[in-house]
Protein backbone atom coordinates (compact mmCIF):
# COMPACT_ATOMS: atom_id res chain seq x y z
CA UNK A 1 -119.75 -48.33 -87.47
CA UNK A 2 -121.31 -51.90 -87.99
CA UNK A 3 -118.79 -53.62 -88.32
CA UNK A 4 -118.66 -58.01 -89.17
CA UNK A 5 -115.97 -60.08 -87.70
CA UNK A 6 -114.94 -63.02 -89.61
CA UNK A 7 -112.85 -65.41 -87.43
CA UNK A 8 -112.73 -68.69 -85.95
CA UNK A 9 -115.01 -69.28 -82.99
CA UNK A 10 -115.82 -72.39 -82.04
CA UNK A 11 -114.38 -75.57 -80.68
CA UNK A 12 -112.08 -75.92 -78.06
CA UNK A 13 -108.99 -74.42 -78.61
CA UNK A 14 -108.08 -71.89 -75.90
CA UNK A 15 -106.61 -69.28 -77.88
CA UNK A 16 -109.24 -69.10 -80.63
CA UNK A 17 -112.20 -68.36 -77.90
CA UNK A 18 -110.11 -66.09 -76.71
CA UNK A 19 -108.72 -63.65 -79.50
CA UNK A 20 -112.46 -63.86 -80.46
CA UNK A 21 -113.85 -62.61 -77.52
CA UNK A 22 -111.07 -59.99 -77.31
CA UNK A 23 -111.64 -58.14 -80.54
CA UNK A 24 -115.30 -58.25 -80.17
CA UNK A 25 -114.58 -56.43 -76.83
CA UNK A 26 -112.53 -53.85 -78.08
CA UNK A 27 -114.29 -53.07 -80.79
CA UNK A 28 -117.46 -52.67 -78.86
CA UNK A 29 -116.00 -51.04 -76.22
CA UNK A 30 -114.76 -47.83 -79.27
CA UNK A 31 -118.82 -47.70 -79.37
CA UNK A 32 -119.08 -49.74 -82.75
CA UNK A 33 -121.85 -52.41 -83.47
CA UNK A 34 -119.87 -55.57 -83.82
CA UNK A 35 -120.96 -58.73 -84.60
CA UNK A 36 -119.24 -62.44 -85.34
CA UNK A 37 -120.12 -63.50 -88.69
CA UNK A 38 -121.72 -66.80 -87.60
CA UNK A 39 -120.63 -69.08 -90.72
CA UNK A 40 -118.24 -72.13 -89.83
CA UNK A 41 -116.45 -73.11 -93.46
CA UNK A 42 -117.45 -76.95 -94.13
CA UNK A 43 -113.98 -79.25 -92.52
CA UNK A 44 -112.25 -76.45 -91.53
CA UNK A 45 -112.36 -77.17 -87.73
CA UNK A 46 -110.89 -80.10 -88.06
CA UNK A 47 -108.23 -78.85 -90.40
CA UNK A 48 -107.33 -76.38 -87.51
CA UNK A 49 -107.08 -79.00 -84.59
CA UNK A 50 -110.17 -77.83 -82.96
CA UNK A 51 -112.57 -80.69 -83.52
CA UNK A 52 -113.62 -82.68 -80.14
CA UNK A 53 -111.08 -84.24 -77.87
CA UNK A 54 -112.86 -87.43 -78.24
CA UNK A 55 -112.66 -87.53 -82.55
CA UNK A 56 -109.00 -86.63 -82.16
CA UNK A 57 -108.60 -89.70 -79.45
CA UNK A 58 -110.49 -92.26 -82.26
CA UNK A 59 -108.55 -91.38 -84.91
CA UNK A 60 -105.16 -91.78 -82.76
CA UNK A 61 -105.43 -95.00 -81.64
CA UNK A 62 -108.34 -97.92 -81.10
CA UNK A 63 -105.65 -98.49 -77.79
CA UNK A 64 -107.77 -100.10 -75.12
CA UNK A 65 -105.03 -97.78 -72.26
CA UNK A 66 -106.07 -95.19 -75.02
CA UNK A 67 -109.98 -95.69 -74.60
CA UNK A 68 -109.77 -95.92 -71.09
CA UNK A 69 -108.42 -93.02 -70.09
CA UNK A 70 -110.98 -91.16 -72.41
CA UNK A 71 -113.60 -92.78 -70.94
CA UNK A 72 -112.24 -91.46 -67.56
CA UNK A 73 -111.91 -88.23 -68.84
CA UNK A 74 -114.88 -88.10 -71.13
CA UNK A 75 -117.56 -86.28 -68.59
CA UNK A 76 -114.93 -83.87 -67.43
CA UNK A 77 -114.48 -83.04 -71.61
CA UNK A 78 -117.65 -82.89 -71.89
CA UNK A 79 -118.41 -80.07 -69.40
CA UNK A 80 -115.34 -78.22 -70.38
CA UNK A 81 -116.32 -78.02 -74.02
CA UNK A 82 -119.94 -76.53 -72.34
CA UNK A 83 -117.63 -73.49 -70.91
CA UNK A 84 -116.30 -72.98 -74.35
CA UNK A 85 -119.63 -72.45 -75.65
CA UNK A 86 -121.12 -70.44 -72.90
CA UNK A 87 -118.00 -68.29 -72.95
CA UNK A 88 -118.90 -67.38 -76.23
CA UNK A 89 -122.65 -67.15 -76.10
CA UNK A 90 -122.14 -64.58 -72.82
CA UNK A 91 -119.45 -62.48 -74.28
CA UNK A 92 -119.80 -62.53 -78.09
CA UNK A 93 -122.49 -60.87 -80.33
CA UNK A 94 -123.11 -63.44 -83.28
CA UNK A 95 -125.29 -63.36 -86.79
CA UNK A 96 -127.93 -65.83 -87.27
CA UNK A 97 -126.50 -69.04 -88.34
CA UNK A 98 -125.09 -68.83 -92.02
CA UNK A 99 -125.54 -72.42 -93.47
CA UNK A 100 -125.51 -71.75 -97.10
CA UNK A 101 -121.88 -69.90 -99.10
CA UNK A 102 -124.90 -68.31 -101.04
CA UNK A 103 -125.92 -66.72 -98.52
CA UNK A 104 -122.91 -64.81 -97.33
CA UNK A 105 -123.15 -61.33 -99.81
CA UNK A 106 -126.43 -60.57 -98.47
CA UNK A 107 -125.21 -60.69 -94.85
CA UNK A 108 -122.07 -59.44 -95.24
CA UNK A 109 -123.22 -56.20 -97.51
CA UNK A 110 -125.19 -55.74 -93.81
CA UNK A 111 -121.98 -54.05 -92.59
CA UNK A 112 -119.72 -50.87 -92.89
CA UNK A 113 -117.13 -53.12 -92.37
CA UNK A 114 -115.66 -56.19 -92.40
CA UNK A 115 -112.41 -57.21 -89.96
CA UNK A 116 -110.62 -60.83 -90.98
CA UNK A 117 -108.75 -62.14 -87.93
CA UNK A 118 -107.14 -62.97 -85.48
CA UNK A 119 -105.90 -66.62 -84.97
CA UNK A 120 -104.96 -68.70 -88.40
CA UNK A 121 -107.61 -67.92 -90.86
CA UNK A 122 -105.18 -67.18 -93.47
CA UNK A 123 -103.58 -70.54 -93.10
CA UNK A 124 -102.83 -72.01 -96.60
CA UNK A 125 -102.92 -75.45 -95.66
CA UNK A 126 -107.04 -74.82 -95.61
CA UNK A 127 -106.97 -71.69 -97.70
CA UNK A 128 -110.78 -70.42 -97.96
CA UNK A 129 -112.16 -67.70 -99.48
CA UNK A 130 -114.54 -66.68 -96.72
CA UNK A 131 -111.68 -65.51 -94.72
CA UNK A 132 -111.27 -62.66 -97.29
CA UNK A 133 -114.60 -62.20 -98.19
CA UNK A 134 -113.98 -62.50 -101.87
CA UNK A 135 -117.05 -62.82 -103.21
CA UNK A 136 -118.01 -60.45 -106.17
CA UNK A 137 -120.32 -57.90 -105.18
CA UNK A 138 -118.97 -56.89 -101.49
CA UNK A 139 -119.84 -53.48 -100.75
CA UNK A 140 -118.23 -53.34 -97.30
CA UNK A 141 -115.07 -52.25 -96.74
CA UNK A 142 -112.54 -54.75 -95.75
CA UNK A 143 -109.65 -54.58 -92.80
CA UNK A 144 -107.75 -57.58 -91.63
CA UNK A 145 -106.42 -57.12 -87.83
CA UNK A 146 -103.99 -59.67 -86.99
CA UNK A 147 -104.32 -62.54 -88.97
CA UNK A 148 -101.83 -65.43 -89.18
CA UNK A 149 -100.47 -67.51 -91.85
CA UNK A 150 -99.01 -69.70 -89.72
CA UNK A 151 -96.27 -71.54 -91.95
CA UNK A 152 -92.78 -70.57 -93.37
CA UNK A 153 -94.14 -70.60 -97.17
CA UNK A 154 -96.90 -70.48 -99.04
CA UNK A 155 -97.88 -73.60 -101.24
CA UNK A 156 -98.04 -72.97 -105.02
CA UNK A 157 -100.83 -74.44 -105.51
CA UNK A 158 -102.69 -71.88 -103.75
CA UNK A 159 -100.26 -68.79 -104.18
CA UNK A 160 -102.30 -67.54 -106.86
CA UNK A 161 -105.90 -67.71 -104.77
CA UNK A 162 -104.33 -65.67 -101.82
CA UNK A 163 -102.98 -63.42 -103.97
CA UNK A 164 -105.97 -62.55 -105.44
CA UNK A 165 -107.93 -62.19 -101.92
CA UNK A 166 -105.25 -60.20 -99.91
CA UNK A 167 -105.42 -57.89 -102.31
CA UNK A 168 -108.89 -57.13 -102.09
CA UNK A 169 -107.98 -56.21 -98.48
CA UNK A 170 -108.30 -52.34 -98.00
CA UNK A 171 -106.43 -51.92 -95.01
CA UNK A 172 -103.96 -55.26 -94.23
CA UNK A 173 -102.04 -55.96 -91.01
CA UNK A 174 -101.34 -59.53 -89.76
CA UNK A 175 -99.69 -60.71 -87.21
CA UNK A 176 -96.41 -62.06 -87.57
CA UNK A 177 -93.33 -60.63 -89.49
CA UNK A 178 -93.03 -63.53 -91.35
CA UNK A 179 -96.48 -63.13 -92.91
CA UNK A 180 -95.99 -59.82 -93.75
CA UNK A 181 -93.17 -61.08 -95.69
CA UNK A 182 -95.20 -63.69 -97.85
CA UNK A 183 -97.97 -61.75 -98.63
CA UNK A 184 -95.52 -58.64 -99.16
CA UNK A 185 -94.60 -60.25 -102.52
CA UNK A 186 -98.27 -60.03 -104.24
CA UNK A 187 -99.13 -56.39 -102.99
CA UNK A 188 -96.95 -52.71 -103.30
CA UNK A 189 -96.99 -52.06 -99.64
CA UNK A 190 -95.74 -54.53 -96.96
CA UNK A 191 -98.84 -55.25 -94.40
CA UNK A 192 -98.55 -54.03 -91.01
CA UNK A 193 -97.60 -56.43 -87.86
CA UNK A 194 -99.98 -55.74 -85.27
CA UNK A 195 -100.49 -57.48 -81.53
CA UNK A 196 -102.99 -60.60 -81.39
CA UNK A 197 -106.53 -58.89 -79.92
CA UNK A 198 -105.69 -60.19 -76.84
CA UNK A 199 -103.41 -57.75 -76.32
CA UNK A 200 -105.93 -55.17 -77.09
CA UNK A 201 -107.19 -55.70 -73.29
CA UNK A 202 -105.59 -54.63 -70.31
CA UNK A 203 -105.22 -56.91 -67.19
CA UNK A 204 -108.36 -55.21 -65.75
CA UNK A 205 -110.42 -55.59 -69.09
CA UNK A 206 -109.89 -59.59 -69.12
CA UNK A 207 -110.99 -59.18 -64.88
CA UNK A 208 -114.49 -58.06 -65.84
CA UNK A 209 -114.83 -60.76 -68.84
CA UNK A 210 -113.58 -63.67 -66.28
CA UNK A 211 -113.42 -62.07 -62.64
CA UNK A 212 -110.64 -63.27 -60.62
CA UNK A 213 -111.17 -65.75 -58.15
CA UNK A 214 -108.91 -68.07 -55.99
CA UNK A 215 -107.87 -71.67 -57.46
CA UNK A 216 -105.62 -72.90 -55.75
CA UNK A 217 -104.08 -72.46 -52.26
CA UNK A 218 -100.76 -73.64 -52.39
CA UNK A 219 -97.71 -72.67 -54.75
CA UNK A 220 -98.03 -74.16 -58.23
CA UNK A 221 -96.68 -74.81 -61.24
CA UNK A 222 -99.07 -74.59 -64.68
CA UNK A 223 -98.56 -76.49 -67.85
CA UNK A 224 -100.21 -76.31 -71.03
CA UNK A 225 -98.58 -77.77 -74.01
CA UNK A 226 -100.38 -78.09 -77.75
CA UNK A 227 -97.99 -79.84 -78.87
CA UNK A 228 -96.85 -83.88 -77.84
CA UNK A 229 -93.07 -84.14 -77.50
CA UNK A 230 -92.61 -85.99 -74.31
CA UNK A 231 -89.72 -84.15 -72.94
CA UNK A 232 -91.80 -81.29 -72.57
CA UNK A 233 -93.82 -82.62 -69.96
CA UNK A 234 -90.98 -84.92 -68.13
CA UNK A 235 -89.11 -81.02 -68.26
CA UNK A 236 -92.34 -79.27 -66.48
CA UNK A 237 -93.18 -81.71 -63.85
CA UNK A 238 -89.38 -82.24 -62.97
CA UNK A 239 -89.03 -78.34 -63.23
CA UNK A 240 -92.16 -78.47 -60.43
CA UNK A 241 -90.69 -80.63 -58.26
CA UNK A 242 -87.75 -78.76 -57.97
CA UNK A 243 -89.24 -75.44 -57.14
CA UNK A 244 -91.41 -77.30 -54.38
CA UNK A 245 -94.75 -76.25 -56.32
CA UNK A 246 -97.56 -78.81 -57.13
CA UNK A 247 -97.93 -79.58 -60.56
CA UNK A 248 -101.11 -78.88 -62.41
CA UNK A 249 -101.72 -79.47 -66.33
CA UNK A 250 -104.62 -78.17 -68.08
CA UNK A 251 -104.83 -80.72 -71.15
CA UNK A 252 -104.96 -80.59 -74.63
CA UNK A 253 -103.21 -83.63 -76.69
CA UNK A 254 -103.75 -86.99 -75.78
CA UNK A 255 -100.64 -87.17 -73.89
CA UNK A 256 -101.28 -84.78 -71.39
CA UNK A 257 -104.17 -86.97 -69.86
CA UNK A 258 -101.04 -89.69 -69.28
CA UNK A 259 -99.21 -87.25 -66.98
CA UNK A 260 -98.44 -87.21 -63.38
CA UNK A 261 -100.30 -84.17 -62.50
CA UNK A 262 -103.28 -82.86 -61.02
CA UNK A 263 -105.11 -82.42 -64.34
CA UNK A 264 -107.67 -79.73 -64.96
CA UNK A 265 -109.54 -81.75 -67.72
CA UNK A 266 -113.02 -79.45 -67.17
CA UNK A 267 -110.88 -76.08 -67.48
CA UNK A 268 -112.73 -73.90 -69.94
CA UNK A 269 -111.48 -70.06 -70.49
CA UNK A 270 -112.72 -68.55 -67.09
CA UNK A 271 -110.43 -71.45 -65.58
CA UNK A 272 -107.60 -70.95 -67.60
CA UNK A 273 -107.43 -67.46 -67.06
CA UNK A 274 -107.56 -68.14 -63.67
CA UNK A 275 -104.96 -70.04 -63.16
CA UNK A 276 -102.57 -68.03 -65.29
CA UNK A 277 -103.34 -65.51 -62.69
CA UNK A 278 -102.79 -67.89 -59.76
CA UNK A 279 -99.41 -69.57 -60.85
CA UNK A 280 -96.22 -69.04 -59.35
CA UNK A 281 -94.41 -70.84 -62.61
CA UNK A 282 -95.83 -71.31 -65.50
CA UNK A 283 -94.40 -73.82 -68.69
CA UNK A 284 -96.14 -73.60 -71.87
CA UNK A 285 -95.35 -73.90 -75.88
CA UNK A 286 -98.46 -72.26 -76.46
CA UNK A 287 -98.78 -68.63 -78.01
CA UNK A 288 -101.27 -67.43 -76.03
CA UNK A 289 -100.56 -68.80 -73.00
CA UNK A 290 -97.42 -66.66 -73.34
CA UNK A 291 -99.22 -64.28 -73.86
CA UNK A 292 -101.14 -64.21 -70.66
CA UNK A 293 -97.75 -64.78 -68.81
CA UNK A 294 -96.51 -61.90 -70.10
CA UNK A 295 -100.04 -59.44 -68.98
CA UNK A 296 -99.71 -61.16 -65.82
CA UNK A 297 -96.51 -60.59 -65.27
CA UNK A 298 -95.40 -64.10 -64.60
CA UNK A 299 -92.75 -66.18 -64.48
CA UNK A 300 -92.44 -68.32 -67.46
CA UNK A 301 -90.71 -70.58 -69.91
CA UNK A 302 -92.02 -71.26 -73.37
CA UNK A 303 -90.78 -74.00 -75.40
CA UNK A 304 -90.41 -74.34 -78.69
CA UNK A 305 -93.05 -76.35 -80.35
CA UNK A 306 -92.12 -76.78 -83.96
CA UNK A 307 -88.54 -78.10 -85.55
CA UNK A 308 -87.83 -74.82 -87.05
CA UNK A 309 -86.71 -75.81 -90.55
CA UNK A 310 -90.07 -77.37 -90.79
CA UNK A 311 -92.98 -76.13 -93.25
CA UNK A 312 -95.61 -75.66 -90.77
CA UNK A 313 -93.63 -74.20 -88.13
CA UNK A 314 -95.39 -72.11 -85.85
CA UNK A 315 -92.80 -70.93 -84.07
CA UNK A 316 -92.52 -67.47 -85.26
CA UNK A 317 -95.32 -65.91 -83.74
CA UNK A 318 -93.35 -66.69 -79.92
CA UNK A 319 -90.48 -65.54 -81.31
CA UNK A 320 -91.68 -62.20 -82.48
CA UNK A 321 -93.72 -61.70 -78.91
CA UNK A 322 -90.18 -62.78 -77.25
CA UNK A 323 -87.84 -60.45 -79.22
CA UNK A 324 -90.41 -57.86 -78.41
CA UNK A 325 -90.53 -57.79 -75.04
CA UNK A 326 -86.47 -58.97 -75.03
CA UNK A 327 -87.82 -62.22 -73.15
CA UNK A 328 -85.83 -65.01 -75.07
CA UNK A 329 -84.26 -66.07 -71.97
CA UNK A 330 -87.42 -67.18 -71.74
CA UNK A 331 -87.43 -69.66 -75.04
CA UNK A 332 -86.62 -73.33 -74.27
CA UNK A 333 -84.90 -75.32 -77.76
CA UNK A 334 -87.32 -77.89 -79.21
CA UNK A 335 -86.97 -81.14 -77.10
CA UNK A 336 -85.62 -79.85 -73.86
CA UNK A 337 -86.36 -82.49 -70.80
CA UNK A 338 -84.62 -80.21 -68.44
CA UNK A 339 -85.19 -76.37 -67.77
CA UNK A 340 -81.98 -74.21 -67.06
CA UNK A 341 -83.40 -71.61 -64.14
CA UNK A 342 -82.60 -67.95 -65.38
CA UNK A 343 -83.12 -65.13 -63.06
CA UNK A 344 -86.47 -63.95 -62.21
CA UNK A 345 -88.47 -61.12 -64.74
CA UNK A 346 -88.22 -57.91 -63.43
CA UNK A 347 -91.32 -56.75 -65.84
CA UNK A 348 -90.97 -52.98 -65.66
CA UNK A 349 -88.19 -52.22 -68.36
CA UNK A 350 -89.44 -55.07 -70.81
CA UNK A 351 -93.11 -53.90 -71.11
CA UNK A 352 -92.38 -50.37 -72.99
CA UNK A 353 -91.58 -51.93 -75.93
CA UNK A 354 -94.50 -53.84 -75.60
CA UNK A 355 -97.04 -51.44 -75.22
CA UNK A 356 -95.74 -49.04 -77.89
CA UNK A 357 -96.88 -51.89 -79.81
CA UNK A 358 -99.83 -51.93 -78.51
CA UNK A 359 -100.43 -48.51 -79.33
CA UNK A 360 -99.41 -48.59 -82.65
CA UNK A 361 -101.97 -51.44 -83.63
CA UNK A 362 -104.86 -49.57 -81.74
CA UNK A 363 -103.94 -46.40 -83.89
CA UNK A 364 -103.84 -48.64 -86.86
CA UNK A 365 -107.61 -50.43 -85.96
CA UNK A 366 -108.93 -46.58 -85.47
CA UNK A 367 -107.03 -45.23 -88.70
CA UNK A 368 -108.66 -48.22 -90.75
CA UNK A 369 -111.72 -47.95 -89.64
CA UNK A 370 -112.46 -44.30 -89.39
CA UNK A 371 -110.79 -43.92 -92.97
């Protein structure tokens, strides 16, 4: 099949370069002709937190402290977002730049099919209808794999838009339970939860996209935090002293380039993978950091990033990956500054779960697009 991927793709959020990268694979590896549907909707980087480190610094603060340390840092940001777009260009098969919304039928009529998804696409706070490809006159047949909505509800104000696109979807699955819920309400069938495309890939599959090489030397600890609460970091680095490991942060908010640590500021996706792979601990609120804990079979603890009665909460994507592999030892409560040890992971008995999931989600990518 030819077959168009609409997701997110650029910028330099880890988790976006890396779901895209992970469907193309898979897809491509079933023998299909894949492509990324190279059209970036007009503000909706910036909506998604994935504009530059340095626009995100201006608009914080005009801090001199603040301006300082991103001039320090500004080279090593520089490079890293470099590695995000090489990482992209070397594993991922896109159109020719779409500039025009007029434009879009006539490439997307190209394809068999079209997937939506992963990462937050479906997102009502910058609802689009480009993630759903409703436009009037699509002939190709439309699957979503794995989106997320992201938040606890959907706004009224666009309730009646999404309604109208999800069900032009011909095959729907997203990714979290609770957005199965929301959109379960506009359509006669409740969508299917499938794994983020990162979990498509084996260990070995993500080894010949970014082959494993040696960091580090001594014992560490890795952090990587999205969000800011403070006690998050004063919890890793104290957690790192205790366990005798050096502390390293890979950076994303403009608190983390405050911290005490040996900070990876140039880390793009072949570095981050990396030192998932090298860590002895790692401490994270991040989804798919967790996730690469898990398929490394590491020792982790993932906080929780979002108050949970809040609107945009997040959280729910952790907890479904947590309650599926029966990890929520593993879940540290919102504003934590010290980490309780719990006994090591013995993997073995909390991956079968796991990969029945896993298995389910590839039978339901081959089901919709063979249909």
């Amino acid at each position: 099949m030819k077959i168009g991927i609409i997701t997110w793709f650029t910028g330099s959020n880890y988790g976006t370069n890396l779901q895209a990268i992970a469907l193309q694979y898979y897809l491509r590896k079933k023998g299909h002709d894949v492509s990324i549907v190279n059209y970036v909707v007009p503000q909706s980087v910036e909506n998604c937190e994935e504009s530059s480190f340095l626009k995100r610094m201006i608009s914080f603060s005009k801090d001199c402290i603040v301006n300082l340390i991103m001039k320090r840092y500004e080279n090593a940001i520089h490079e890293r977002d470099i590695k995000f777009r090489n990482a992209i260009r070397n594993n991922c098969i896109l159109t020719d730049k779409i500039v025009e919304e007029s434009d879009l039928i006539n490439v997307l009529n190209k394809f068999d099919i079209l997937i939506f998804g992963s990462d937050q696409i479906w997102n009502p706070n910058w609802y689009n209808r480009f993630y759903f490809a409703d436009y009037d006159g699509i002939r190709a047949r439309r699957i979503s794999y794995a989106p997320s909505i992201g938040v606890n509800s959907i706004p009224q104000k666009v309730s009646a838009d999404i309604e109208r696109s999800v069900k032009k979807i011909d095959f729907l699955s997203v990714r979290e339970k609770k957005a199965a819920e929301l959109l379960s309400t506009f359509l006669k069938k409740k969508p299917e939860v499938v794994v983020d495309p990162t979990l498509l890939l084996s260990a070995d599959d993500w080894t010949r996209i970014f082959p494993q090489r040696k960091i580090e030397d001594n014992d560490y600890a890795l952090a990587f935090f999205l969000g800011k609460e403070k006690d998050h970091f004063s919890a890793a680095k104290r957690f790192a002293k205790k366990h005798k490991c050096k502390y390293i942060l890979i950076p994303y908010k403009y608190i983390s380039y405050f911290q005490n640590a040996n900070i990876y500021a140039d880390a793009g996706l072949d570095e981050f993978v990396n030192l998932v792979r090298g860590a002895k601990y790692i401490l994270t609120d991040s989804f798919h950091m967790t996730v690469f804990s898990i398929m490394h079979e590491k020792q982790f603890y993932t906080f929780q990033r979002f108050i949970e009665d809040e609107h945009t909460s997040q959280n729910g994507r952790i907890i479904n990956l947590l309650e599926l592999t029966d990890l929520m030892c593993r879940y540290v409560p919102y504003g934590t500054s010290d980490i309780k040890d719990v006994d090591d992971i013995e993997y073995e008995k909390h991956l079968e779960k796991l990969n029945n999931k896993i298995k389910k989600s590839k039978i339901f990518l081959r089901n919709s697009i063979n249909a």
